[in-house]
N, C-alpha and C. Protein backbone atom coordinates (compact mmCIF):
# COMPACT_ATOMS: atom_id res chain seq x y z
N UNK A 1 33.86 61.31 101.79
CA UNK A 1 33.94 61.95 100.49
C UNK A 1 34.84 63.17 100.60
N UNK A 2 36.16 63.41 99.68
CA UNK A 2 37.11 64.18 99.79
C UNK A 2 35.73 66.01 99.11
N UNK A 3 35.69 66.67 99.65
CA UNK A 3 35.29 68.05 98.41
C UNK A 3 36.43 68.86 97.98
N UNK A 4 36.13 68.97 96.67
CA UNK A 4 36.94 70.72 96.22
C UNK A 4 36.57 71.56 97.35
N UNK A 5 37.46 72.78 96.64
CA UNK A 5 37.74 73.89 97.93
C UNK A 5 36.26 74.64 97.03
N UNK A 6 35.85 74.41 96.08
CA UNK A 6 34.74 74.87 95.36
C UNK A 6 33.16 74.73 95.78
N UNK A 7 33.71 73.05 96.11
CA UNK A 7 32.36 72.41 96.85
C UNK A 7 32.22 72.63 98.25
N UNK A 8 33.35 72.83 98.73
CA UNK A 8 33.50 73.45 100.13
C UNK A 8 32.43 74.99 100.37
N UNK A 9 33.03 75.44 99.08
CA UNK A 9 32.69 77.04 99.42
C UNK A 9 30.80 77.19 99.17
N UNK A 10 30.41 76.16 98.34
CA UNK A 10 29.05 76.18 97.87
C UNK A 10 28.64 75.81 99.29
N UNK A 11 28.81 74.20 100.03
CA UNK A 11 28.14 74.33 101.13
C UNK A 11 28.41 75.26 102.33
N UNK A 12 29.68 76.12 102.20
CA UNK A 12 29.28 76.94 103.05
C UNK A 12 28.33 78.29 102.94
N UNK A 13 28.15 78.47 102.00
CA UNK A 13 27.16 79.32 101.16
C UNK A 13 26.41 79.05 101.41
N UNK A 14 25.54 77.74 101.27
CA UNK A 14 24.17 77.17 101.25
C UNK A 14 24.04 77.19 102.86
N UNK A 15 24.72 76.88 104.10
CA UNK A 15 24.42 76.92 105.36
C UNK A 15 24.30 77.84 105.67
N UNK A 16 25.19 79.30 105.15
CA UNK A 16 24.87 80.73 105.82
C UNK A 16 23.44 80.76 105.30
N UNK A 17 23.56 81.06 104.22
CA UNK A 17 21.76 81.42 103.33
C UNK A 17 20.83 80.73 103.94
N UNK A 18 20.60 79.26 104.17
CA UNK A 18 19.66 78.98 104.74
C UNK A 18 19.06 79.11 106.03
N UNK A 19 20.53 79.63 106.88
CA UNK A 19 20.24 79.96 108.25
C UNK A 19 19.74 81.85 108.33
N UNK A 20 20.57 82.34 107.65
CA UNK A 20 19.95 83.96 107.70
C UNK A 20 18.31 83.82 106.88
N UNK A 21 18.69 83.17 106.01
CA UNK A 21 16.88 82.95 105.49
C UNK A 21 15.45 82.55 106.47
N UNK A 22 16.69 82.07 107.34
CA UNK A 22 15.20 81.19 108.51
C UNK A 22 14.97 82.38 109.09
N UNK A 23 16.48 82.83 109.72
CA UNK A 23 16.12 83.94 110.44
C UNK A 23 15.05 84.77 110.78
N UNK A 24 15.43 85.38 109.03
CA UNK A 24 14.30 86.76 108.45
C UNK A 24 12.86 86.24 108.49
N UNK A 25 12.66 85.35 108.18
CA UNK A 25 11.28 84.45 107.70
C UNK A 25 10.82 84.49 109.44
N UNK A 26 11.39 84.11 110.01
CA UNK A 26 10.78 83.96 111.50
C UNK A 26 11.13 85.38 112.07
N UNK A 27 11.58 86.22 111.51
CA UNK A 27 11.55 87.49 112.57
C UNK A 27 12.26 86.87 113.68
N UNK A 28 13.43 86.43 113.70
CA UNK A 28 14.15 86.06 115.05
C UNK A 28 15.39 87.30 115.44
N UNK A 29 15.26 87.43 116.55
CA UNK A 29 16.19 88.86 117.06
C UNK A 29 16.97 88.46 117.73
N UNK A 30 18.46 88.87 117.78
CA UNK A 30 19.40 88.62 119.32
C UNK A 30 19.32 88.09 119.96
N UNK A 31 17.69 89.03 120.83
CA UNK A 31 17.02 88.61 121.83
C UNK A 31 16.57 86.80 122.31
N UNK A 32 16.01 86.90 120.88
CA UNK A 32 15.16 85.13 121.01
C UNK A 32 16.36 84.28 120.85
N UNK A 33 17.43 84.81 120.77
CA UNK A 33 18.60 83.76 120.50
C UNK A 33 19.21 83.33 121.62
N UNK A 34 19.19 84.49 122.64
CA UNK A 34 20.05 84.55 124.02
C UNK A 34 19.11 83.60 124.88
N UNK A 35 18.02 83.75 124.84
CA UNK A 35 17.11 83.35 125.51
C UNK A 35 16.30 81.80 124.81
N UNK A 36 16.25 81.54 123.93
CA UNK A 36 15.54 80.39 123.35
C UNK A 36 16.85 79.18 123.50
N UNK A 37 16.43 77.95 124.01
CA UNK A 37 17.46 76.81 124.11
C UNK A 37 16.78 76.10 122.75
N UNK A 38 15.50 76.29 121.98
CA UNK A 38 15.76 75.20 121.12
C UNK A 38 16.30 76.46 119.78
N UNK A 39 16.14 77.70 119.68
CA UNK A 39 16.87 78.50 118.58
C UNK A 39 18.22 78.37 118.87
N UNK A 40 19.21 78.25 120.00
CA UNK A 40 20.24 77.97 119.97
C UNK A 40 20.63 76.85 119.18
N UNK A 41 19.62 75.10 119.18
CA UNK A 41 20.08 74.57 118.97
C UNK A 41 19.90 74.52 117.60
N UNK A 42 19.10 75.24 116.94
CA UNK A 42 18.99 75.76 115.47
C UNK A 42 20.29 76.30 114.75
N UNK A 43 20.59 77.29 115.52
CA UNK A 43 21.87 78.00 114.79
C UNK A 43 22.86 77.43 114.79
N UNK A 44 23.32 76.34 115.97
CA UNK A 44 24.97 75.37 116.06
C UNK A 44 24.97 74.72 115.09
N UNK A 45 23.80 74.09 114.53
CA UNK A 45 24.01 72.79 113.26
C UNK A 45 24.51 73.49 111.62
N UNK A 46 24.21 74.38 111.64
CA UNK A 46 24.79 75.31 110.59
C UNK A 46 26.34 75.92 110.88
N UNK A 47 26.35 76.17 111.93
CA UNK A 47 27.41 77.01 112.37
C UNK A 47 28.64 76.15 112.44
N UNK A 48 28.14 74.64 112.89
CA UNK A 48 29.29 73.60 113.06
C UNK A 48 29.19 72.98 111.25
N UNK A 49 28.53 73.26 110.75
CA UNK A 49 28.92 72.40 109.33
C UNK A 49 30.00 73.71 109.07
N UNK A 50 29.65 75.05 108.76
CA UNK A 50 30.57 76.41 108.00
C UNK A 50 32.03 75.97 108.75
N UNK A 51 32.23 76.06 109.70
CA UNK A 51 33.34 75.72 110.78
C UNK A 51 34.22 74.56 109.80
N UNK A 52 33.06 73.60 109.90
CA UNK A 52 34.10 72.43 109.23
C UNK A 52 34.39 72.53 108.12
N UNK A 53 33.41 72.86 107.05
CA UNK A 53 33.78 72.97 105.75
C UNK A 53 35.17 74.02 105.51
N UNK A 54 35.04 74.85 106.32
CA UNK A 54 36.04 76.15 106.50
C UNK A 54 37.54 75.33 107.30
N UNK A 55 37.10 74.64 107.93
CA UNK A 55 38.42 73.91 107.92
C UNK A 55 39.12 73.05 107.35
N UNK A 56 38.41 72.71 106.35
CA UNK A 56 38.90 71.40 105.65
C UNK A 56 39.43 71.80 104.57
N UNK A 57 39.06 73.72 103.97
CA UNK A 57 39.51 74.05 102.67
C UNK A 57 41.13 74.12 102.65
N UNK A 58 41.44 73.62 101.63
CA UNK A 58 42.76 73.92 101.11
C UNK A 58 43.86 75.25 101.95
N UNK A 59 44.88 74.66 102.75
CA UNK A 59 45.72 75.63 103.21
C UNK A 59 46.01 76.54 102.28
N UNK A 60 46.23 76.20 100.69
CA UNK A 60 46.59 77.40 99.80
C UNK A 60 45.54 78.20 99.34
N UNK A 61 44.26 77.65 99.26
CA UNK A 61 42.93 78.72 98.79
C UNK A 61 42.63 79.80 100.26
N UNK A 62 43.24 78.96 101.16
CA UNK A 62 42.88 80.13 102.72
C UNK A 62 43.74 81.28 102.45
N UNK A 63 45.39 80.48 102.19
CA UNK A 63 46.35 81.63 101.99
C UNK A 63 46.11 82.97 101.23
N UNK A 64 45.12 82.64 100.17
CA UNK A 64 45.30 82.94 98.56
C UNK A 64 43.99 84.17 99.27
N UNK A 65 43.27 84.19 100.20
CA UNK A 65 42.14 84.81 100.50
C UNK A 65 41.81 85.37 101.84
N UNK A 66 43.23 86.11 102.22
CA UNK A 66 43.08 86.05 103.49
C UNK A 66 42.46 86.97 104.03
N UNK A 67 41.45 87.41 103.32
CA UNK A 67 40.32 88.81 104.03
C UNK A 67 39.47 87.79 104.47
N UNK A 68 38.91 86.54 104.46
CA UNK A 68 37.86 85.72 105.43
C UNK A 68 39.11 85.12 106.52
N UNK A 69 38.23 85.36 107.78
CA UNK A 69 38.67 85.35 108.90
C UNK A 69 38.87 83.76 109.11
N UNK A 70 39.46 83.16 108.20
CA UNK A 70 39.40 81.08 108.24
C UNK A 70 39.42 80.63 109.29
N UNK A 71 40.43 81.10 109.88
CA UNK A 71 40.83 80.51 111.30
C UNK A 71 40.07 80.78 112.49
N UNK A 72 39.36 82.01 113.11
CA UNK A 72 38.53 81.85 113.40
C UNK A 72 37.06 81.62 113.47
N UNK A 73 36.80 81.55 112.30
CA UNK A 73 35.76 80.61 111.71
C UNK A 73 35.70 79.29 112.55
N UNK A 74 36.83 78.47 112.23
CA UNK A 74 36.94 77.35 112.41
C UNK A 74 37.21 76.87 113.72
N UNK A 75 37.65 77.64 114.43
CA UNK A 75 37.62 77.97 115.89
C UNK A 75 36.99 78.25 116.45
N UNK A 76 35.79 78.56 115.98
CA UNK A 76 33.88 79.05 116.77
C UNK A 76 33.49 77.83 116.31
N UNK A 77 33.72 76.92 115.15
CA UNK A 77 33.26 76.16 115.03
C UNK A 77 34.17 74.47 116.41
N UNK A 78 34.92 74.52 116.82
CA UNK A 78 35.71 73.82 117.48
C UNK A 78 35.24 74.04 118.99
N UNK A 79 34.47 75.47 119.31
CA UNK A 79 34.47 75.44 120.41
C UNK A 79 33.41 75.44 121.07
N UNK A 80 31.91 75.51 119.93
CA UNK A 80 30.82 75.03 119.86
C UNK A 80 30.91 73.59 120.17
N UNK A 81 31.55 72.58 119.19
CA UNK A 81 31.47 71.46 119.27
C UNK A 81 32.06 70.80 120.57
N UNK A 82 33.10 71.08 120.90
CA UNK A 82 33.72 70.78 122.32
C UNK A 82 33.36 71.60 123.73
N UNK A 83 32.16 72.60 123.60
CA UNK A 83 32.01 73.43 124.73
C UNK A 83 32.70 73.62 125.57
N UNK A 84 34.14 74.48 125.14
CA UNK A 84 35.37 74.61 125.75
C UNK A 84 34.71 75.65 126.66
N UNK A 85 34.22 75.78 128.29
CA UNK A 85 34.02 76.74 129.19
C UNK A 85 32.36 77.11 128.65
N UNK A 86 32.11 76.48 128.13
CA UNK A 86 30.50 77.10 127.73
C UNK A 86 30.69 77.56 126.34
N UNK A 87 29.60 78.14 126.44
CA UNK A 87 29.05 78.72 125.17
C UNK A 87 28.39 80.33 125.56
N UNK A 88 28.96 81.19 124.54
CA UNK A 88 28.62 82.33 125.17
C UNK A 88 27.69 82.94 124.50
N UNK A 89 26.51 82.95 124.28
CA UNK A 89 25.43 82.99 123.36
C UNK A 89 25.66 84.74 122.82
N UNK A 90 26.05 85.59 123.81
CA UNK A 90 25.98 86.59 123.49
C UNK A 90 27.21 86.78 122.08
N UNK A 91 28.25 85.84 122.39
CA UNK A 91 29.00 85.79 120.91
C UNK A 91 28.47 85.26 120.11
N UNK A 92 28.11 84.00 120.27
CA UNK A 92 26.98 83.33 119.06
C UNK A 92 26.27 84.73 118.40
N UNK A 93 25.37 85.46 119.48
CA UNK A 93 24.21 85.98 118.45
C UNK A 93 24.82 87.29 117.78
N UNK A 94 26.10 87.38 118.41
CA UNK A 94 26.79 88.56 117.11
C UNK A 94 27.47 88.24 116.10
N UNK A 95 27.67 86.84 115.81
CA UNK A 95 28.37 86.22 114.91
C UNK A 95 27.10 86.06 113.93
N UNK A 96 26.01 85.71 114.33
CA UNK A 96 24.95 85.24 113.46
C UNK A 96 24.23 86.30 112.93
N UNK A 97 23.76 87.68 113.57
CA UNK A 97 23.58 88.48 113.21
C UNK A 97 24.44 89.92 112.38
N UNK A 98 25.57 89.33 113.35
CA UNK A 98 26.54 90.59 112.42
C UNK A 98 27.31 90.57 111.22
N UNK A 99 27.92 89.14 111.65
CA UNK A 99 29.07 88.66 111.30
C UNK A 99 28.65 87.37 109.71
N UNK A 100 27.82 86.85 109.96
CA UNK A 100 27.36 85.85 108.81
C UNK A 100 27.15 86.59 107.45
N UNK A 101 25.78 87.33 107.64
CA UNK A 101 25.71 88.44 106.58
C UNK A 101 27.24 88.39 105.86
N UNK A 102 27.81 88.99 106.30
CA UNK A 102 29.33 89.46 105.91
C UNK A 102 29.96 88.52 105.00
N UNK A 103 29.96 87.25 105.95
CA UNK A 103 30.61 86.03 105.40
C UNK A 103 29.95 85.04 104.32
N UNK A 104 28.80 85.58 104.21
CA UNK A 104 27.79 84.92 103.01
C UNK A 104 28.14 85.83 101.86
N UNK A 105 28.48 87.43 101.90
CA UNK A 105 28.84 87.86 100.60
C UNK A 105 29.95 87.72 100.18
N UNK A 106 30.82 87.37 101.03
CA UNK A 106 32.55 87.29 100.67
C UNK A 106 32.30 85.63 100.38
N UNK A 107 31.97 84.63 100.54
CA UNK A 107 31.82 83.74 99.88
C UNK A 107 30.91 83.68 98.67
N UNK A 108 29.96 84.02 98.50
CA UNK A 108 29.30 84.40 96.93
C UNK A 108 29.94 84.95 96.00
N UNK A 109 30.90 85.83 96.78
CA UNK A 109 31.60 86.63 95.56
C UNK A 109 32.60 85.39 94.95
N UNK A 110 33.16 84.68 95.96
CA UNK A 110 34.85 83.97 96.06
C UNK A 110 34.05 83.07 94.86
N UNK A 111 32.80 82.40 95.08
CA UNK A 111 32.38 81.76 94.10
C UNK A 111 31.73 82.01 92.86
N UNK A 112 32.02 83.51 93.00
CA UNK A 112 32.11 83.57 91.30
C UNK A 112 32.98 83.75 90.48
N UNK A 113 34.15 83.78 91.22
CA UNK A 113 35.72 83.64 90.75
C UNK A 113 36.05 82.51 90.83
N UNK A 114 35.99 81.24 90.75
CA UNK A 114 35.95 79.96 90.80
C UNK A 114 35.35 79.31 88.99
């Protein structure tokens, strides 16, 4: 199934939100991230859908928006999936804690200009 760069942006919306939502709800920290192998495998299945959806959007809606970081987005998502040298959890859990937040409001906003 081809998506708009619209429908793109909703499911990447809906994967950040539901993953920072689990988060909060479970009180999960850094900590339990570095250290837990099945919360790791919690956060990749979200992290590899945003990745893809983020890669598949339209070269001209990326152009058109270039304060989200697209490309490496989609490149955490590439290197999760291929475990190029590992996985470095300590980047994972600053992407998920620092960095998502961030990228869930700059996509909420993008989709209300849509």
């Amino acid at each position: 199934m081809k998506y708009s760069d619209k429908q793109r942006l909703q499911k990447i919306f809906e994967n950040a939100d539901k993953l920072l939502n689990y988060i909060s709800e479970h009180n999960i920290k850094k900590e339990n991230l570095l250290n837990d192998y099945a919360l790791q495998w919690l956060v990749t299945t979200p992290l590899y859908n945003i990745g893809e959806h983020i890669y598949h959007l339209s070269d001209e809606y990326k152009n058109n928006h270039t304060e989200v970081p697209w490309l490496m987005i989609a490149g955490l998502r590439h290197r999760l999936v291929h475990n190029y040298d590992g996985t470095n959890w300590n980047i994972i859990a600053e992407v998920v804690f620092d960095e998502l937040p961030t990228l869930a409001n700059q996509i909420k906003l993008l989709l209300q200009e849509i």
